[in-house]
N, C-alpha and C. Protein backbone atom coordinates (compact mmCIF):
# COMPACT_ATOMS: atom_id res chain seq x y z
N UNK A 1 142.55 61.49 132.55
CA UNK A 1 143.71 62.21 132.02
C UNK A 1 143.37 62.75 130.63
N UNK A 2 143.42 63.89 130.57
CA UNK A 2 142.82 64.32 129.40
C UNK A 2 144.14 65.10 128.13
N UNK A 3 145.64 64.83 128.89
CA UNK A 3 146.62 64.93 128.30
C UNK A 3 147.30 63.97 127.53
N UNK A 4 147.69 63.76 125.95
CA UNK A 4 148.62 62.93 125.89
C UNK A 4 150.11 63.24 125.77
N UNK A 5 151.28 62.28 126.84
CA UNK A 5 152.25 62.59 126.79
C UNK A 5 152.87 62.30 125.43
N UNK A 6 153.85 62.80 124.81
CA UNK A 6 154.46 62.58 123.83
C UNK A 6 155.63 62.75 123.79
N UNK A 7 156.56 61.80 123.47
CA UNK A 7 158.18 61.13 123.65
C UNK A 7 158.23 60.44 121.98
N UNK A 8 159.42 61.04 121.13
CA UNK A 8 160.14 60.58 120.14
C UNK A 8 158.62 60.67 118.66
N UNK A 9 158.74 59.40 117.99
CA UNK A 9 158.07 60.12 117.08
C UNK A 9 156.57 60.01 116.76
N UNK A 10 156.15 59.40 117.82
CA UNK A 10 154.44 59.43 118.32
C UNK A 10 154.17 61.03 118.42
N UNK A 11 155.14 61.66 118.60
CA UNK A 11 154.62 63.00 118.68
C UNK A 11 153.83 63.75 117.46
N UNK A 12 154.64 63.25 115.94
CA UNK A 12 154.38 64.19 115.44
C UNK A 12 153.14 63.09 114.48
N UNK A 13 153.11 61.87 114.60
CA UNK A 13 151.97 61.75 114.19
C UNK A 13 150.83 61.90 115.09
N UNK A 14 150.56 61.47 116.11
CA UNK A 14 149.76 61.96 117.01
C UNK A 14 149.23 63.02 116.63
N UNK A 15 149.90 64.39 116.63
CA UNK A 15 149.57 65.39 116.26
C UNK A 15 148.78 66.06 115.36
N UNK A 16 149.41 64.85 113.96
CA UNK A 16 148.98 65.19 112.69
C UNK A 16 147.82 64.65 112.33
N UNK A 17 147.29 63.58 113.37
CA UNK A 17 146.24 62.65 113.25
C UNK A 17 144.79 64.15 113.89
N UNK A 18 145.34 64.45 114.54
CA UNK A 18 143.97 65.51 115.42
C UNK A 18 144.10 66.82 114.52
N UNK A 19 145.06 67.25 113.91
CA UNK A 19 145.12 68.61 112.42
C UNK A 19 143.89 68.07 111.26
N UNK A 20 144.73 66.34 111.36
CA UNK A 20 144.06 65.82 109.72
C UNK A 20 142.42 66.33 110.54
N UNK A 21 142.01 65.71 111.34
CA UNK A 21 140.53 65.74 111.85
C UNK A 21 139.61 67.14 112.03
N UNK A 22 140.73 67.95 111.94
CA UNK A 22 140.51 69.57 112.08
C UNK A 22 139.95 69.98 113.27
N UNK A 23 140.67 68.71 114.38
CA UNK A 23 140.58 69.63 116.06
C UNK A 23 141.68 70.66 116.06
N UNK A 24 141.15 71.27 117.24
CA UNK A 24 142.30 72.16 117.72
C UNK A 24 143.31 71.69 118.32
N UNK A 25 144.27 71.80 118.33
CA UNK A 25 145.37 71.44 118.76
C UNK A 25 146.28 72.29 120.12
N UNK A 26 146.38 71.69 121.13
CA UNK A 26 147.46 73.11 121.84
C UNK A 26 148.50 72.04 122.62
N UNK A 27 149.90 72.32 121.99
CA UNK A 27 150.98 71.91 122.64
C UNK A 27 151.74 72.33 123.37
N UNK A 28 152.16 71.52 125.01
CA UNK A 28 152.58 71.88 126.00
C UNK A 28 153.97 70.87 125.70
N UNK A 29 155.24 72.37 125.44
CA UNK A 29 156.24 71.67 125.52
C UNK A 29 156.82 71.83 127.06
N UNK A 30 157.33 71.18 127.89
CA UNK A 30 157.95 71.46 129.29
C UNK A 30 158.99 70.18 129.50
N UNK A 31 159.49 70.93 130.87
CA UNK A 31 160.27 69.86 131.47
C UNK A 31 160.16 70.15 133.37
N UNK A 32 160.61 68.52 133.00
CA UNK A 32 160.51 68.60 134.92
C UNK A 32 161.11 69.60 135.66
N UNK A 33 162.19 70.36 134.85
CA UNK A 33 163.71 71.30 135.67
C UNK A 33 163.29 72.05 135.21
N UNK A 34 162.14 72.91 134.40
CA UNK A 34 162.00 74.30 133.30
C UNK A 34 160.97 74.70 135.20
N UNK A 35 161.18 75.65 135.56
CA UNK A 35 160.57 76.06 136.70
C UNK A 35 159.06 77.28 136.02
N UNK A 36 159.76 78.32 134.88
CA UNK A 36 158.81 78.88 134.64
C UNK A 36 157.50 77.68 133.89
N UNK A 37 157.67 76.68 133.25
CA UNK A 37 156.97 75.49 132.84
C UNK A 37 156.28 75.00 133.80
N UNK A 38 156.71 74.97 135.32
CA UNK A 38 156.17 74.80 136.50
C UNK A 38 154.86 75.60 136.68
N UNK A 39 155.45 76.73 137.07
CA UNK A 39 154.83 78.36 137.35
C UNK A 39 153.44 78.27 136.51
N UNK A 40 153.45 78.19 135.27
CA UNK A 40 152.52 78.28 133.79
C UNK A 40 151.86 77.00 134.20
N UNK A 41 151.95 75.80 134.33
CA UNK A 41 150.84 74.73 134.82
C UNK A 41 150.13 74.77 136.02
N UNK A 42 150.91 75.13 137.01
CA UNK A 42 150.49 75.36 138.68
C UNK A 42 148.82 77.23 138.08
N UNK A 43 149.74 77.82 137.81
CA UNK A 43 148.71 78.79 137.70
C UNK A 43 148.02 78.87 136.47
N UNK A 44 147.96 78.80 135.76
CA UNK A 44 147.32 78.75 134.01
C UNK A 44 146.77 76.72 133.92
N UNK A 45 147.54 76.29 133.50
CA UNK A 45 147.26 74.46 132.77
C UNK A 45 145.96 73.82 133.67
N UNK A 46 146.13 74.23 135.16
CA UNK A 46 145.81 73.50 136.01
C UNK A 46 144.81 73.65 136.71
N UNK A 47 144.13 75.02 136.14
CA UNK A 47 142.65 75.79 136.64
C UNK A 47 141.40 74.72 135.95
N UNK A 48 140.40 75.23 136.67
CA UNK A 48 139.28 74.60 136.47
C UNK A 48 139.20 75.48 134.77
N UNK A 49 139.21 76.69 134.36
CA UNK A 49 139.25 77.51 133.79
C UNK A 49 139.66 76.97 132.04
N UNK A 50 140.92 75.99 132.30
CA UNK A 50 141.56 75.83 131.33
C UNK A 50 141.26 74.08 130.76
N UNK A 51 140.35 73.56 132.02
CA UNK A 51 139.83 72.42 131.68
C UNK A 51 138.20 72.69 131.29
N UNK A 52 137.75 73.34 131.61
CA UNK A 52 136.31 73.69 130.81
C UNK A 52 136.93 74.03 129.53
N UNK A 53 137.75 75.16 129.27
CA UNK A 53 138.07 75.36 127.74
C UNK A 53 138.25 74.10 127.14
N UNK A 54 139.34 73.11 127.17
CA UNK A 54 139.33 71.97 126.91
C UNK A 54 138.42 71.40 126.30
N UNK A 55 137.60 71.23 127.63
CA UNK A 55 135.94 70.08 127.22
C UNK A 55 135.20 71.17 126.10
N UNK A 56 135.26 72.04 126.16
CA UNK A 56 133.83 73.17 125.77
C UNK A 56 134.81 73.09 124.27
N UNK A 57 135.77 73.19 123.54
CA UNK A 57 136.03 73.10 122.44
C UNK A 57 136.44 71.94 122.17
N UNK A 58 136.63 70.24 122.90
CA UNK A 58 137.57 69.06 122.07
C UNK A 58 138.75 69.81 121.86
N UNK A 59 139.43 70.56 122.32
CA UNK A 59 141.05 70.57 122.21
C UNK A 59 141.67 69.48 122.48
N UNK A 60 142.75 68.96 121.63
CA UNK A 60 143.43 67.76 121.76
C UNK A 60 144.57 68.40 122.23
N UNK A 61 144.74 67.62 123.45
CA UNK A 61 145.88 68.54 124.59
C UNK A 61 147.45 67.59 124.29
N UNK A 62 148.51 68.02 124.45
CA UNK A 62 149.92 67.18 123.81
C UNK A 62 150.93 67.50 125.11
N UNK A 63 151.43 66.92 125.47
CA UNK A 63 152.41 67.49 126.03
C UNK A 63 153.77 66.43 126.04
N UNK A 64 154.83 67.29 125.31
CA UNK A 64 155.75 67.14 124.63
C UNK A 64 157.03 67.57 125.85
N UNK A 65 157.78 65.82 126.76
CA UNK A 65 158.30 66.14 127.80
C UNK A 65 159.64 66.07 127.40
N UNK A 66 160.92 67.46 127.80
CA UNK A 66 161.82 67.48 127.28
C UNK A 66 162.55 67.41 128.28
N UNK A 67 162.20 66.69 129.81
CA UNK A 67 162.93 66.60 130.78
C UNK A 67 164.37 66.42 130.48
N UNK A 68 164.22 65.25 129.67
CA UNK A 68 165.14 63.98 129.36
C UNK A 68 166.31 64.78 128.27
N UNK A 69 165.86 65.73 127.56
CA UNK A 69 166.39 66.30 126.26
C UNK A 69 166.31 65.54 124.98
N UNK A 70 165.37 64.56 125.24
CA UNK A 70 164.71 64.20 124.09
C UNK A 70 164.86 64.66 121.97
N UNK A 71 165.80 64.23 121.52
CA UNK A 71 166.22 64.54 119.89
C UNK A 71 165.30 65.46 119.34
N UNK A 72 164.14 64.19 119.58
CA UNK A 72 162.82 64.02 118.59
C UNK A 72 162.32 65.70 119.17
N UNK A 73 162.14 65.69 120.19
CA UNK A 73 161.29 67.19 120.85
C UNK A 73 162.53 67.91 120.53
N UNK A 74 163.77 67.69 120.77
CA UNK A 74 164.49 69.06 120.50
C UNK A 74 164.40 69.47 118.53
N UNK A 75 164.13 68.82 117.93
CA UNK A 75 163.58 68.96 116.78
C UNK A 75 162.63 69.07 116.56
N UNK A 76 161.50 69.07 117.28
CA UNK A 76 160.23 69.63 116.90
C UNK A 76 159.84 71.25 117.65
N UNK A 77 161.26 71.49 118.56
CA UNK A 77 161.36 73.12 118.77
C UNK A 77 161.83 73.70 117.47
N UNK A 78 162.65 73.09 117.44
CA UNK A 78 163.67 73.80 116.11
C UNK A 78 161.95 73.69 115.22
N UNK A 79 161.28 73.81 114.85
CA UNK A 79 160.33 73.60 113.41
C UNK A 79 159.29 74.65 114.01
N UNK A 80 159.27 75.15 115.14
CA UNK A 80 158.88 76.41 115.53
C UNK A 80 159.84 77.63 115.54
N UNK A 81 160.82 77.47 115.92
CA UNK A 81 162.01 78.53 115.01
C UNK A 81 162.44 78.87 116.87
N UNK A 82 162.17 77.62 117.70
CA UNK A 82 163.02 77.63 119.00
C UNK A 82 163.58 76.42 119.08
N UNK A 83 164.46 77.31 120.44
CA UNK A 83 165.42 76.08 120.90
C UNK A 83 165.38 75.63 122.57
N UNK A 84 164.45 76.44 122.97
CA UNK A 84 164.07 76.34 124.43
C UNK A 84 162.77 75.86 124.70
N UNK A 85 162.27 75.82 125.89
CA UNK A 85 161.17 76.10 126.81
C UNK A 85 161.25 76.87 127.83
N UNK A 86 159.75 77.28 127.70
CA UNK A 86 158.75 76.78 127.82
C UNK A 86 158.24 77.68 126.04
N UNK A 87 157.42 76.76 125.59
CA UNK A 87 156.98 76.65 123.90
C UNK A 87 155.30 76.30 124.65
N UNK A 88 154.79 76.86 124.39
CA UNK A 88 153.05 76.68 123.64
C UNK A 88 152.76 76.85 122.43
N UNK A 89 152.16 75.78 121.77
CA UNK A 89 151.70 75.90 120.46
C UNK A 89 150.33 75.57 120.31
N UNK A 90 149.84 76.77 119.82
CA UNK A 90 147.84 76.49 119.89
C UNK A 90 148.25 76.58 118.26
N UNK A 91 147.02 75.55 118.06
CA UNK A 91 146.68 75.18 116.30
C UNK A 91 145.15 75.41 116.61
N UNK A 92 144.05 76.47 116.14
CA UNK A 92 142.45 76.58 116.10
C UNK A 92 142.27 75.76 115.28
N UNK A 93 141.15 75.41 115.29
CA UNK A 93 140.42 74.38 114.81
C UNK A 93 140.44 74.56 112.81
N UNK A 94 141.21 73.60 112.60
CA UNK A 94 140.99 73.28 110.99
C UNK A 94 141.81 74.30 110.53
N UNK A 95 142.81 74.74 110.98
CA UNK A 95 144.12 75.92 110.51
C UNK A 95 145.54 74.56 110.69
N UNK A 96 145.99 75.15 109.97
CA UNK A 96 147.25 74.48 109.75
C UNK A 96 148.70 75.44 110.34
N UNK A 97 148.42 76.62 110.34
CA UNK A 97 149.07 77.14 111.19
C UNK A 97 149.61 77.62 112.37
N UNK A 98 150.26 77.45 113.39
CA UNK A 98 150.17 77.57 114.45
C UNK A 98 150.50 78.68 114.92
N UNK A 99 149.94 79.12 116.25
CA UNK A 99 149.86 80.47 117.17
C UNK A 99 150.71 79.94 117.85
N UNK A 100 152.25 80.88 118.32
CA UNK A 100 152.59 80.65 119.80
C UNK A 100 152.56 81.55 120.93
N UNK A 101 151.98 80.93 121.79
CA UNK A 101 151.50 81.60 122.55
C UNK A 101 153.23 82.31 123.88
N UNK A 102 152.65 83.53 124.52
CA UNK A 102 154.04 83.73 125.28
C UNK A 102 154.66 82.59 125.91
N UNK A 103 155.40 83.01 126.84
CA UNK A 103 156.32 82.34 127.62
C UNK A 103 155.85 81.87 129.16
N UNK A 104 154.72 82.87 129.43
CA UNK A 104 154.49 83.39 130.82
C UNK A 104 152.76 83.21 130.16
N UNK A 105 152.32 82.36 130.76
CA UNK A 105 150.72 82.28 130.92
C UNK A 105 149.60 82.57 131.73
N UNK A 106 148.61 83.20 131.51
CA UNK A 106 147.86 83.51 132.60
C UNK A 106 146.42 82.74 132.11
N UNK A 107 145.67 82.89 133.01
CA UNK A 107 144.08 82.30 132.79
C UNK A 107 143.52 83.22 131.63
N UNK A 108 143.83 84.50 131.55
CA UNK A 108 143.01 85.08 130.45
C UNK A 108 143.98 84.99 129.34
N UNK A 109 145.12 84.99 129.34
CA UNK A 109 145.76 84.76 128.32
C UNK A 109 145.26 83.54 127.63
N UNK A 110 144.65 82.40 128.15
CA UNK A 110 144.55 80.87 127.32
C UNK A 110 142.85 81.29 127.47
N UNK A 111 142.14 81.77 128.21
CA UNK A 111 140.88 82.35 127.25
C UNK A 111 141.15 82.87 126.17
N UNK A 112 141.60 83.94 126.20
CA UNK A 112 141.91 85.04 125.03
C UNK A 112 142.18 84.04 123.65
N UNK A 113 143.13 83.33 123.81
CA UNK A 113 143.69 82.56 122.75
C UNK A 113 142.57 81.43 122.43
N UNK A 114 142.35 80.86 123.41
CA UNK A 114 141.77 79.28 123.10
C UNK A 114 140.03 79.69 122.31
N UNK A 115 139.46 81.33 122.61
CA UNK A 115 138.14 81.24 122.05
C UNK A 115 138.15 81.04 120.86
């Protein structure tokens, strides 16, 4: 399993632990009922494509589950300047700022981004 799930406030140190280290970072916010969140893992998350990227850069992968409606995650949308999903957040390596990526993912879209 090369994902860690993240629930309440393991999230945001977790997070801050793989920034401090100056990996890359890319966060998968979803939920079990978000269908386009479905759509975006089934075709994009779940390719051989997007797990070589993975290995080939140490991306520290997050995924932040808001099935539940979770406080902690609905406040760590709000600090991206949302209030929904589906949220991707790529952090490149040793930037403190984050890219968000669309709504709707494709295989070249998370090339494009993740090089």
């Amino acid at each position: 399993e090369i994902t860690t799930r993240l629930v309440g406030s393991e999230m945001c140190k977790e997070t801050a632990d793989a920034l401090t280290a100056r990996r890359p970072v890319f966060i998968n916010f979803t939920a079990k009922w978000c269908l386009v969140c479905l759509l975006n893992d089934k075709t994009s998350l779940s390719t051989e494509t997007f797990r070589r990227l993975v290995a080939e850069k140490n991306i520290a992968l997050f995924k932040a589950d808001w099935t539940n409606r979770d406080e902690t995650i609905r406040n760590a949308l709000k600090t991206y300047g949302r209030n929904s999903i589906p949220l991707y957040v790529w952090y490149p390596a040793g930037k403190q700022t984050p890219v968000l990526l669309p709504q709707i993912l494709t295989p070249d879209i998370l090339k494009t981004q993740l090089q």
